[in-house]
Protein backbone atom coordinates (compact mmCIF):
# COMPACT_ATOMS: atom_id res chain seq x y z
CA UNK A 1 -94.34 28.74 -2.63
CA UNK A 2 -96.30 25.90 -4.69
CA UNK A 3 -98.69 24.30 -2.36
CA UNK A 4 -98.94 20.60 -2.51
CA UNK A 5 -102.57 20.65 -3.46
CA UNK A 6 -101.81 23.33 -6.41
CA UNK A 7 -99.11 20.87 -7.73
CA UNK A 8 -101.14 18.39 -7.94
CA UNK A 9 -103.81 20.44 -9.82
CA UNK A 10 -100.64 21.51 -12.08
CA UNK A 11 -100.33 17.68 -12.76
CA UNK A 12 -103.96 17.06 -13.76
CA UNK A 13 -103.98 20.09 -15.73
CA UNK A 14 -101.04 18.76 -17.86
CA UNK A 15 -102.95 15.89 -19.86
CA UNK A 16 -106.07 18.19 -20.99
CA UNK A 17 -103.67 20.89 -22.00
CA UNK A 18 -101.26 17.82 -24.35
CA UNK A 19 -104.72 17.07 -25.53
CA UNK A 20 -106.30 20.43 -26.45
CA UNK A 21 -102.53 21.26 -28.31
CA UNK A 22 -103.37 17.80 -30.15
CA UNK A 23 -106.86 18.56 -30.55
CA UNK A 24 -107.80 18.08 -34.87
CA UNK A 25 -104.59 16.09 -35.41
CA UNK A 26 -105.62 12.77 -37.16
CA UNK A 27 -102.70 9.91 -37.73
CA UNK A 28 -101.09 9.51 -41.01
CA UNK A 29 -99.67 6.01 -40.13
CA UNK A 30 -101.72 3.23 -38.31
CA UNK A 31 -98.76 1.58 -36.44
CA UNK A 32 -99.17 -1.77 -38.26
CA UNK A 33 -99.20 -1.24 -42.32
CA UNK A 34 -98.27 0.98 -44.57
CA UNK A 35 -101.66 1.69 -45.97
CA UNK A 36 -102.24 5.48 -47.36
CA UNK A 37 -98.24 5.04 -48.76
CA UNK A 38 -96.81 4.87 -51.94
CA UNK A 39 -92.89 4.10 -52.44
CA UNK A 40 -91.63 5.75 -55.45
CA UNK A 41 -87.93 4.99 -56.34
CA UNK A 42 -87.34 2.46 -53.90
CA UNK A 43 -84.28 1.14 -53.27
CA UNK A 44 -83.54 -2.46 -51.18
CA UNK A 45 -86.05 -3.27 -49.21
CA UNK A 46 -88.02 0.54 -49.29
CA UNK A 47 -89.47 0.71 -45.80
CA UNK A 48 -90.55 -1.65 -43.61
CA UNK A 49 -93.02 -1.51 -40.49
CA UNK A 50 -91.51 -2.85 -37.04
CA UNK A 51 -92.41 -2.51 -33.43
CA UNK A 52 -95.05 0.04 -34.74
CA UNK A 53 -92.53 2.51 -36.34
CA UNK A 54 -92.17 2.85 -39.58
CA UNK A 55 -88.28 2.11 -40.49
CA UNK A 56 -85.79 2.84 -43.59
CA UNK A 57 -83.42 -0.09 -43.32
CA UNK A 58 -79.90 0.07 -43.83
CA UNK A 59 -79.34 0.21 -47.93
CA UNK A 60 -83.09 0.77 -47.83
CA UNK A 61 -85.07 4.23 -48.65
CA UNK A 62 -86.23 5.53 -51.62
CA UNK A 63 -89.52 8.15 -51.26
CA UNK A 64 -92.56 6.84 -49.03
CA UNK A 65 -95.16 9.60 -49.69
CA UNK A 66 -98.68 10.01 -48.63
CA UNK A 67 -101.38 8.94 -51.00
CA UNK A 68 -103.35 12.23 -50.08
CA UNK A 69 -101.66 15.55 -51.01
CA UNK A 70 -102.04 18.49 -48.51
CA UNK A 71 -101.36 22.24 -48.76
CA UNK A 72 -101.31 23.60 -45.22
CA UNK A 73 -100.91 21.98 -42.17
CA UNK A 74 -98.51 21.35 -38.70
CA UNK A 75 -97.13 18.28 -38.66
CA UNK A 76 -95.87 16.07 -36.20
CA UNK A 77 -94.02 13.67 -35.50
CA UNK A 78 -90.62 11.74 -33.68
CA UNK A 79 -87.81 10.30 -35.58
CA UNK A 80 -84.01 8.52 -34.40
CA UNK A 81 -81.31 8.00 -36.34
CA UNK A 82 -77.48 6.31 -35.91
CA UNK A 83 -74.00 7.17 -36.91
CA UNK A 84 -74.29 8.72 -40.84
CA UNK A 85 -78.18 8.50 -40.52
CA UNK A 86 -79.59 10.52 -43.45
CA UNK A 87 -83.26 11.04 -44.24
CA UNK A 88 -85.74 13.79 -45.04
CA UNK A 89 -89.32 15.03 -45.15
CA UNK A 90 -90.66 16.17 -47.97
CA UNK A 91 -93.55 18.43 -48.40
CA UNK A 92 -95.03 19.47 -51.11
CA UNK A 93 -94.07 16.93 -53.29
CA UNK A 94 -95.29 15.55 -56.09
CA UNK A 95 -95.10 12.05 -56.72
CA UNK A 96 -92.47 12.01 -59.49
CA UNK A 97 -89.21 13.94 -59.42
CA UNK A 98 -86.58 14.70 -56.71
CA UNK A 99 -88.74 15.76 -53.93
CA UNK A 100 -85.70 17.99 -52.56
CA UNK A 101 -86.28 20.27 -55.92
CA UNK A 102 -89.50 19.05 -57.43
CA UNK A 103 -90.92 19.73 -53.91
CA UNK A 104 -89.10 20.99 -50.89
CA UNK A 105 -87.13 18.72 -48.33
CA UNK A 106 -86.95 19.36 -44.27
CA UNK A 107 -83.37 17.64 -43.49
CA UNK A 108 -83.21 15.04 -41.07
CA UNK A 109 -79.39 14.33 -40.84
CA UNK A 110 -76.96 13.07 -38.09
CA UNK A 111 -75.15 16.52 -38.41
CA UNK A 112 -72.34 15.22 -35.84
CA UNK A 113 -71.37 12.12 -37.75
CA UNK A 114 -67.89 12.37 -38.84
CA UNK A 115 -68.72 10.99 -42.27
CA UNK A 116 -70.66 14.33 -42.91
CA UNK A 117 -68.03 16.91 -40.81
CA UNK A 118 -65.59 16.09 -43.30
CA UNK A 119 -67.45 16.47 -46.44
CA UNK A 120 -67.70 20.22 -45.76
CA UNK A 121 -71.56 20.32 -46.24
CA UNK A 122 -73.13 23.47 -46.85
CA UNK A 123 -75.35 25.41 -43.92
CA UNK A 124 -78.36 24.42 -45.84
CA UNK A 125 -77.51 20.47 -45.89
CA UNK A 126 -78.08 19.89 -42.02
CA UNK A 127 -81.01 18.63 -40.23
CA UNK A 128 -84.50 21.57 -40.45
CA UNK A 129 -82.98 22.83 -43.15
CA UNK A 130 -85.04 23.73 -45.90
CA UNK A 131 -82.95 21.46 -47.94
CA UNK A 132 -80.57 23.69 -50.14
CA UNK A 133 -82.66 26.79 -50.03
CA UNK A 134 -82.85 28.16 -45.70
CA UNK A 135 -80.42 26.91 -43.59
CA UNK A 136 -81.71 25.50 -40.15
CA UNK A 137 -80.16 26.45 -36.60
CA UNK A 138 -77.87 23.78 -35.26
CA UNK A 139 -77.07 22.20 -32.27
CA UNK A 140 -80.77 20.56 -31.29
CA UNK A 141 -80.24 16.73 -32.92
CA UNK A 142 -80.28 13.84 -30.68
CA UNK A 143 -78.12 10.98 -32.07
CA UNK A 144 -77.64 7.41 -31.42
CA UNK A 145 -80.86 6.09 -31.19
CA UNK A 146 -82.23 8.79 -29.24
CA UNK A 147 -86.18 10.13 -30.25
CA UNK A 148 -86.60 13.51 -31.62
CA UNK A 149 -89.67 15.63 -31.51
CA UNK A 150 -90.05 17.43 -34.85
CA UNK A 151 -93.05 19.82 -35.75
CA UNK A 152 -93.71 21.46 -39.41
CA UNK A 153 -95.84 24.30 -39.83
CA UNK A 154 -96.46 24.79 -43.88
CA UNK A 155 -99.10 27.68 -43.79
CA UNK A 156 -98.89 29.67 -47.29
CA UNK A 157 -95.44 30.99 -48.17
CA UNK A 158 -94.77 30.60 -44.48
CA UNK A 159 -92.25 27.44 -43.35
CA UNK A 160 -91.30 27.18 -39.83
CA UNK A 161 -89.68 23.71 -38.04
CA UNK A 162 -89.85 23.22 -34.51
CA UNK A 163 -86.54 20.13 -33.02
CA UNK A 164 -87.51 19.10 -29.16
CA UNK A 165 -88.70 22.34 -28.51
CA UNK A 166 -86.49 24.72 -30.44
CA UNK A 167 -87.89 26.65 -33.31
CA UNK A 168 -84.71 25.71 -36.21
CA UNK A 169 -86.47 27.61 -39.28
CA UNK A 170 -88.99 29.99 -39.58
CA UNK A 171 -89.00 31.38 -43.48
CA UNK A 172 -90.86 32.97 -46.08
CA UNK A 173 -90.51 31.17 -48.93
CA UNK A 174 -91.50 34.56 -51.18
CA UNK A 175 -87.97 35.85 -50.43
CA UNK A 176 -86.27 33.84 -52.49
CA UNK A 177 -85.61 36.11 -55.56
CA UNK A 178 -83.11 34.48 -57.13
CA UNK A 179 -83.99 33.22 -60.26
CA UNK A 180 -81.12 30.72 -60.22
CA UNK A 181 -83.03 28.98 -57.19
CA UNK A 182 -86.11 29.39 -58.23
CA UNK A 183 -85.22 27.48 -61.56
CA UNK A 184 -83.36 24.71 -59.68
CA UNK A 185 -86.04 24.83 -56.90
CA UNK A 186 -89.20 24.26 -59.01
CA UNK A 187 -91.10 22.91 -55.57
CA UNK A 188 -90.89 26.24 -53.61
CA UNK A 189 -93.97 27.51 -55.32
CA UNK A 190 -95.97 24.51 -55.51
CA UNK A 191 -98.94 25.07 -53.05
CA UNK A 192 -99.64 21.03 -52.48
CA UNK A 193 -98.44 17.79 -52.45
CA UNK A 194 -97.27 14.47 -50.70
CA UNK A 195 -95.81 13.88 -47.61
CA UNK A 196 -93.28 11.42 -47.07
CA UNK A 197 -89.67 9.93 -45.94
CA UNK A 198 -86.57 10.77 -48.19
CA UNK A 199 -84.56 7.73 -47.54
CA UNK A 200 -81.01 7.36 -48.31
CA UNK A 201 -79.40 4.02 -47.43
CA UNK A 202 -78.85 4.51 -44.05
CA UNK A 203 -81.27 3.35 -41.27
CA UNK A 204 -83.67 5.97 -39.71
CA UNK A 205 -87.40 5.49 -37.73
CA UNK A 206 -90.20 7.16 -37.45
CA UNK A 207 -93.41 7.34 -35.61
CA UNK A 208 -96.63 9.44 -33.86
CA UNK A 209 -97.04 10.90 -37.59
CA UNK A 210 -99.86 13.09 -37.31
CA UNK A 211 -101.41 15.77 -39.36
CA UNK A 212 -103.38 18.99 -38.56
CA UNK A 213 -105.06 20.61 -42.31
CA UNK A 214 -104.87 24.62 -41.87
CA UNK A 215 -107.73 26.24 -44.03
C-alpha cells in the first residue's frame, strides 16, 4: 500500500521530473507573432496567430518553415485538427521544393475522416507516417478538436515519432535501397533543413513548439 505521505511526495516529484524531460528545449514560436517564420507557397490567408496557437485557416496553408535550419533534434509539440484536417511537418526541408520529397514530411492527417477512407490512401499517407516512404502505426489520432501530443526524434539516419504516448515510427532511413525512392525522395539524405507546417486547405492548430539540438 501507497501511504498518504508517499503520494504526496509522488505528486511533488512529478513537476521536477516534466521539467528535467524538458530540460534544453527552447521555443520555436513565441505565442504572439510569427517571427523566426517564413511562408513559402502560401495559399489564402497562409497562417495566422490566434489565442496563442499558431493556425492554418480553412483554404489557408502553404509551407511555414523555420528561418533556422537544424540537423538533429526531438521535437515537440501539440496539434488538433477537424473533419478532413490535413497538415504535415516537415523536416529537413529546404526552403524551395515540395518539402514531402525535397525534404521529408511527418503526416498529420484526420485518418478517420470519411473523405480520406474512401480515397483508398496508401499505409504511408496517414498521420506519423514518414510521408510516402515508412508507414506509421494507426489508431493513436485524436479528432475533432481534440490536442495531440506529438514528439520527433531526427538523430542521423535515425527517425522515430512518438502520438500521446505511443511510439508510431521508429526507422532508419539508410534502408531505403530502392533507387526508385531514393530518386523521387531527394530529402531522405539531406542532413539539415527547415522546420515547418505543410498546410493544405483545411484548418489545423498548433502550439508548445519546442526544440531540443542533438550534437
Amino acid at each position: 500500500m501507497i501511504s498518504r505521505r508517499n503520494c504526496l511526495l509522488c505528486f511533488a516529484a512529478a513537476p521536477l521530473v516534466r521539467a528535467q524531460e524538458e530540460a534544453g528545449f527552447v521555443p520555436l514560436f513565441d505565442g504572439k507573432t510569427l517571427n523566426g517564420w517564413v511562408l513559402m507557397h502560401g495559399r489564402g490567408p497562409g497562417y495566422i496567430v490566434e489565442n496563442g496557437v499558431i493556425v492554418c485557416p480553412q483554404e489557408g496553408g502553404g509551407n511555414l518553415l523555420t528561418e533556422k535550419e537544424y540537423s538533429n533534434f526531438v521535437l515537440r509539440l501539440e496539434w488538433r485538427l477537424w473533419e478532413g484536417g490535413n497538415n504535415g511537418v516537415g523536416i529537413r526541408t529546404p526552403l524551395e521544393g515540395d518539402a514531402a520529397y525535397a525534404g521529408m514530411e511527418i503526416q498529420v492527417l484526420d485518418d478517420e475522416a470519411e473523405v480520406y477512407q474512401k480515397m483508398n490512401l496508401k499505409p504511408t499517407q496517414y498521420t506519423g507516417s514518414v510521408y510516402d516512404v515508412f508507414p506509421a502505426r494507426r489508431g493513436f489520432v485524436r479528432r475533432n478538436g481534440a490536442w495531440n501530443q506529438e514528439e520527433i526524434v531526427a538523430d542521423g539516419r535515425k527517425i522515430r515519432v512518438t502520438l500521446n504516448g505511443q511510439v508510431v515510427t521508429d526507422v532508419d532511413l539508410s534502408t531505403v535501397q530502392d533507387p526508385a525512392v531514393l530518386k523521387k525522395h531527394p530529402g531522405l539524405a539531406r542532413s539539415s533543413g527547415h522546420i515547418g507546417f505543410l498546410g493544405h486547405g483545411t484548418r489545423v492548430e498548433f502550439r508548445n513548439i519546442r526544440i531540443r539540438e542533438l550534437k
